[in-house]
N, C-alpha and C. Protein backbone atom coordinates (compact mmCIF):
# COMPACT_ATOMS: atom_id res chain seq x y z
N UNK A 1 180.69 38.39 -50.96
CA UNK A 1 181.70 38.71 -49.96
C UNK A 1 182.70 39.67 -50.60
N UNK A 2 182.94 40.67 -49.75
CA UNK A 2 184.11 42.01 -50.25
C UNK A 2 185.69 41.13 -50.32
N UNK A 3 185.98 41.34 -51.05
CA UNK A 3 187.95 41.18 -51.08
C UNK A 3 188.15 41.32 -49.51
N UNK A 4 187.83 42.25 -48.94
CA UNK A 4 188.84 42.45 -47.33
C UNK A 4 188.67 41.72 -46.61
N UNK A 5 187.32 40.96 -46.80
CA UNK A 5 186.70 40.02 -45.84
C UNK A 5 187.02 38.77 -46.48
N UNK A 6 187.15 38.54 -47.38
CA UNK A 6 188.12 37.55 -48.00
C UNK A 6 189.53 37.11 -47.72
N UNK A 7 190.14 38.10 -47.45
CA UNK A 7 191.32 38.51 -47.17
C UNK A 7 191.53 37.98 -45.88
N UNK A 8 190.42 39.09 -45.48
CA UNK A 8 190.81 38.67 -43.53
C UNK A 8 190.32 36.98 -43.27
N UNK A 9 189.76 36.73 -43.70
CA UNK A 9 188.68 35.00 -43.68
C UNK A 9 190.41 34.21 -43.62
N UNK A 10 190.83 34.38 -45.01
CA UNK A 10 192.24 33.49 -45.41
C UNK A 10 193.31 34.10 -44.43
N UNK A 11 193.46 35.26 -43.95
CA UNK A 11 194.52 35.44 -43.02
C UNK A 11 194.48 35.14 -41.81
N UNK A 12 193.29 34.78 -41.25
CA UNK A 12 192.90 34.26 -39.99
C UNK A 12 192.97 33.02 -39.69
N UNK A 13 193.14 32.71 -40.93
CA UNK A 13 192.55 30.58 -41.34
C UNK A 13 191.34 30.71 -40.68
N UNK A 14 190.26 31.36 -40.51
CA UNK A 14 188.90 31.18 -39.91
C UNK A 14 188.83 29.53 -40.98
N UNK A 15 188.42 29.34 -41.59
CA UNK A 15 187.52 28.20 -42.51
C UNK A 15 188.68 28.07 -43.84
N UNK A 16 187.89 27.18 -44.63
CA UNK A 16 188.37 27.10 -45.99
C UNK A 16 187.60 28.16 -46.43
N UNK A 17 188.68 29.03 -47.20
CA UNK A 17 187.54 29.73 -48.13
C UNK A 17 187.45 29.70 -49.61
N UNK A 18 187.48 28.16 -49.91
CA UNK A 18 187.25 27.75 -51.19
C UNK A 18 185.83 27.87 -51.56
N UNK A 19 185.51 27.57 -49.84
CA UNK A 19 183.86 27.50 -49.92
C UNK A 19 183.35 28.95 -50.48
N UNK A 20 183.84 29.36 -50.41
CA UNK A 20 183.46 31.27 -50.43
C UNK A 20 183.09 31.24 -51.76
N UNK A 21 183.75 30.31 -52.97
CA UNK A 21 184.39 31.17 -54.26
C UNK A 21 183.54 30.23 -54.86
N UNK A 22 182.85 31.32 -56.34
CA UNK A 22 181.78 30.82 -57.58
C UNK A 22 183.50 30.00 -58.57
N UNK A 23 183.45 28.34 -58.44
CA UNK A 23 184.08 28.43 -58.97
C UNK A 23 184.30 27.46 -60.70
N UNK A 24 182.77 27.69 -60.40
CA UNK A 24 181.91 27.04 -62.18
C UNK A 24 182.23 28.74 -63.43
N UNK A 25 183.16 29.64 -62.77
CA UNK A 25 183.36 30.25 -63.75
C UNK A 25 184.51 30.76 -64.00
N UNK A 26 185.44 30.16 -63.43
CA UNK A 26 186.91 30.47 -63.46
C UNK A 26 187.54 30.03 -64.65
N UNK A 27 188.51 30.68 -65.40
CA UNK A 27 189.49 30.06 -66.50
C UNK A 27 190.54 30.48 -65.96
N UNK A 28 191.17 30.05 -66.90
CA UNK A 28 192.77 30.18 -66.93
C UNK A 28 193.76 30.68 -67.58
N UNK A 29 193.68 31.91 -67.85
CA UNK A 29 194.40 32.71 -68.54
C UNK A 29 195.77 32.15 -69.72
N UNK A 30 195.63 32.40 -70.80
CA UNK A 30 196.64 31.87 -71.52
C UNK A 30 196.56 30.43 -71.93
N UNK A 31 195.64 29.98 -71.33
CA UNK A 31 195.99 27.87 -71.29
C UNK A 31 194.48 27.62 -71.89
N UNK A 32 193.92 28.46 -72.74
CA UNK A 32 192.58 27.80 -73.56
C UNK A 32 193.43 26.71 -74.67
N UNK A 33 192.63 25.74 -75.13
CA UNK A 33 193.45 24.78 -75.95
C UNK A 33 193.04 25.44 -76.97
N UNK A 34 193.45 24.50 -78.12
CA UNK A 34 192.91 25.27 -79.61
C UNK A 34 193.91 23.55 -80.24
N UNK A 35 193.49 22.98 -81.00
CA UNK A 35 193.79 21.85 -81.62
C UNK A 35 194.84 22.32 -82.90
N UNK A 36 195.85 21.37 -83.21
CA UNK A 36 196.15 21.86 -84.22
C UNK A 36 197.47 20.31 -84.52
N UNK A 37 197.02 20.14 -86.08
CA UNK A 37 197.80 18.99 -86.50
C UNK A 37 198.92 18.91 -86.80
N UNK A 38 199.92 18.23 -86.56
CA UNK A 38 201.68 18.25 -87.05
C UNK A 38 201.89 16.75 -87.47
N UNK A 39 202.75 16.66 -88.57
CA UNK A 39 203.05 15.69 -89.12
C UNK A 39 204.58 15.37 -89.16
N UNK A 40 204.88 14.35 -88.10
CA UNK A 40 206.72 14.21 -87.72
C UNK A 40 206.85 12.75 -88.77
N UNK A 41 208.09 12.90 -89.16
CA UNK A 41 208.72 11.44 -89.51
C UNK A 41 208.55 10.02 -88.93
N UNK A 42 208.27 9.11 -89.08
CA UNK A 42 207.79 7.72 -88.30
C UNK A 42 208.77 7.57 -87.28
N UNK A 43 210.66 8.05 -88.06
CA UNK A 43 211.82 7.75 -86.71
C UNK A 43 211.36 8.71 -85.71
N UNK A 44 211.04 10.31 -85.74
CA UNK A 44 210.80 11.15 -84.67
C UNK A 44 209.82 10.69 -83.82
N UNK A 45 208.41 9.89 -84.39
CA UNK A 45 207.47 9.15 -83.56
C UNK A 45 207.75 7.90 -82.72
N UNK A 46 208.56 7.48 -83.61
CA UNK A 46 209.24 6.04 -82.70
C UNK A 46 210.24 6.42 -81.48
N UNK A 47 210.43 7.43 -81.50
CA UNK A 47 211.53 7.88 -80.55
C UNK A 47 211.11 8.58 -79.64
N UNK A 48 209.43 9.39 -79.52
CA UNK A 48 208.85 10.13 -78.51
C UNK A 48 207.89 8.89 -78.09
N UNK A 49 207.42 7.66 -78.92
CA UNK A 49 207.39 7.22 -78.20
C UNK A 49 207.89 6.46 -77.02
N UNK A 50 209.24 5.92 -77.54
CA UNK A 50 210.50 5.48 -76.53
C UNK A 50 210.28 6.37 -75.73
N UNK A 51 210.28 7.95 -75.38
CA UNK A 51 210.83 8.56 -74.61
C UNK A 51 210.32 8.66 -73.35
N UNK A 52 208.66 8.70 -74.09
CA UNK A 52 207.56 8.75 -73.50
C UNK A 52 206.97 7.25 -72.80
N UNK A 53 207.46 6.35 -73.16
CA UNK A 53 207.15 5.27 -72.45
C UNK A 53 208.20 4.96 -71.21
N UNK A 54 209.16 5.10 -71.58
CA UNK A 54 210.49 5.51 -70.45
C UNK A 54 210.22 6.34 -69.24
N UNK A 55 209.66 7.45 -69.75
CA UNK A 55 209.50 8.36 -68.73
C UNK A 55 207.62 8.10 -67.80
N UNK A 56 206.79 7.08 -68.78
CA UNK A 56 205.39 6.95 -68.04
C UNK A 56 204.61 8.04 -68.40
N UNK A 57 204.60 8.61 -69.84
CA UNK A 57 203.90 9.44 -69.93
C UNK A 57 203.61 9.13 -71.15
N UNK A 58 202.28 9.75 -72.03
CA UNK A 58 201.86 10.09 -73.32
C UNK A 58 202.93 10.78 -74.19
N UNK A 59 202.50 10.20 -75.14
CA UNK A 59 203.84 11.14 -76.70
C UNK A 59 202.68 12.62 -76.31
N UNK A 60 202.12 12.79 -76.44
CA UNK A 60 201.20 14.33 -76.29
C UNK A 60 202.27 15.14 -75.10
N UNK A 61 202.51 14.40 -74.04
CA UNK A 61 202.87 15.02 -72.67
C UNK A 61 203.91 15.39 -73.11
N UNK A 62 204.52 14.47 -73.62
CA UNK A 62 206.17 14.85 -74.03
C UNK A 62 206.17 15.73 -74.81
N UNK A 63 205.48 15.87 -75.78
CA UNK A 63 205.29 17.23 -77.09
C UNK A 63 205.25 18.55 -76.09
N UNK A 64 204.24 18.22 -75.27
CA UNK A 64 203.58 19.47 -74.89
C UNK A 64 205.02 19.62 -74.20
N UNK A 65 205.61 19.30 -73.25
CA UNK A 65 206.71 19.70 -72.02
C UNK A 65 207.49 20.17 -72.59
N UNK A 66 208.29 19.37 -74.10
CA UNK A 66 209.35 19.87 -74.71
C UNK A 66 209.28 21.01 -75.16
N UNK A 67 207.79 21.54 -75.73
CA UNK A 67 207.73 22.83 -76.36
C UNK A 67 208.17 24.13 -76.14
N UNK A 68 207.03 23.58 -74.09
CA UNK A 68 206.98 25.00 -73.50
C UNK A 68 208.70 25.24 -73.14
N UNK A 69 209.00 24.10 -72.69
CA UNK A 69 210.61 24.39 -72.51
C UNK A 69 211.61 25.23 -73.41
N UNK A 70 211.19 24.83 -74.78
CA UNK A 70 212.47 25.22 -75.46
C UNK A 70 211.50 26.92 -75.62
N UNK A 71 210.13 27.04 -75.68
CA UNK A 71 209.73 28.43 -75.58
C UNK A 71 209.98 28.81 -74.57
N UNK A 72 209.84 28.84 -73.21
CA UNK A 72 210.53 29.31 -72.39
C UNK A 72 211.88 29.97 -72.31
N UNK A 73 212.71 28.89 -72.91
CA UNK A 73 214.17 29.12 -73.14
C UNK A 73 214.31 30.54 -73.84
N UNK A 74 213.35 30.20 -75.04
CA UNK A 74 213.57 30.91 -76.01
C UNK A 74 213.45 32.35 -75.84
N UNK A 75 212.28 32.20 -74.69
CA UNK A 75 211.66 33.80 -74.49
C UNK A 75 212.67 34.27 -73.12
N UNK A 76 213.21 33.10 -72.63
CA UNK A 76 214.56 33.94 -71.40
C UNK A 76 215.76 34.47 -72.21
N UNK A 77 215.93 33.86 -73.50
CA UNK A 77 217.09 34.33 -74.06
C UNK A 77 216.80 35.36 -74.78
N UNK A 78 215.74 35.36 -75.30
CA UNK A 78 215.37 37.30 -75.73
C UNK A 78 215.02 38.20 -74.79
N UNK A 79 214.86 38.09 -74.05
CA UNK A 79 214.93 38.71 -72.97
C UNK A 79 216.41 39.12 -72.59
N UNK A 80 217.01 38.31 -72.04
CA UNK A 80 218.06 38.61 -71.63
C UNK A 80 219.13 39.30 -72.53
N UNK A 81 218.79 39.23 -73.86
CA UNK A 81 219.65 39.68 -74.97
C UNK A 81 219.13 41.15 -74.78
N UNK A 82 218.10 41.64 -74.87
CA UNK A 82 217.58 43.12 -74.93
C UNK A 82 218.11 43.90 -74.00
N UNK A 83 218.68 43.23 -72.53
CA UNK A 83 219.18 43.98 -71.35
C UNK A 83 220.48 43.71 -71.22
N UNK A 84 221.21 43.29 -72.23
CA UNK A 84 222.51 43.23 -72.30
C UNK A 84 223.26 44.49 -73.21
């Protein structure tokens, strides 16, 4: 199926057109994993786990959320520093 007819399919709401799409070959740009080991203090572990049991989530979840956050941050504040 062409893009336009794709296009027009989803702008019409004719159907779902999930059905349309090969989607045993899709990735996800940027979000491949890749493993990698870190070694925190027993208090820093005892305390993501608190945080993480508090909040209903894995110490992993919490690692991962805090990261992208403070990278996020990190990459809005260089940013914003260059256009100042």
């Amino acid at each position: 199926m062409k893009a336009k007819s794709l296009d027009k399919k989803f702008d019409d709401n004719q159907s779902d057109i999930v059905d349309e799409l090969d989607l045993s070959t899709i990735k996800r740009p940027n979000l491949t994993q890749k493993r990698v080991n870190v070694d925190f203090p027993t208090w820093m572990i005892e305390s993501l786990d608190k945080e993480a049991s508090r909040l209903g989530v894995t110490r992993q979840s919490i690692i991962k959320v805090w990261l992208a956050e403070r990278l996020e941050q990190s990459t809005f504040n260089k940013s914003r520093n260059r256009t100042q």
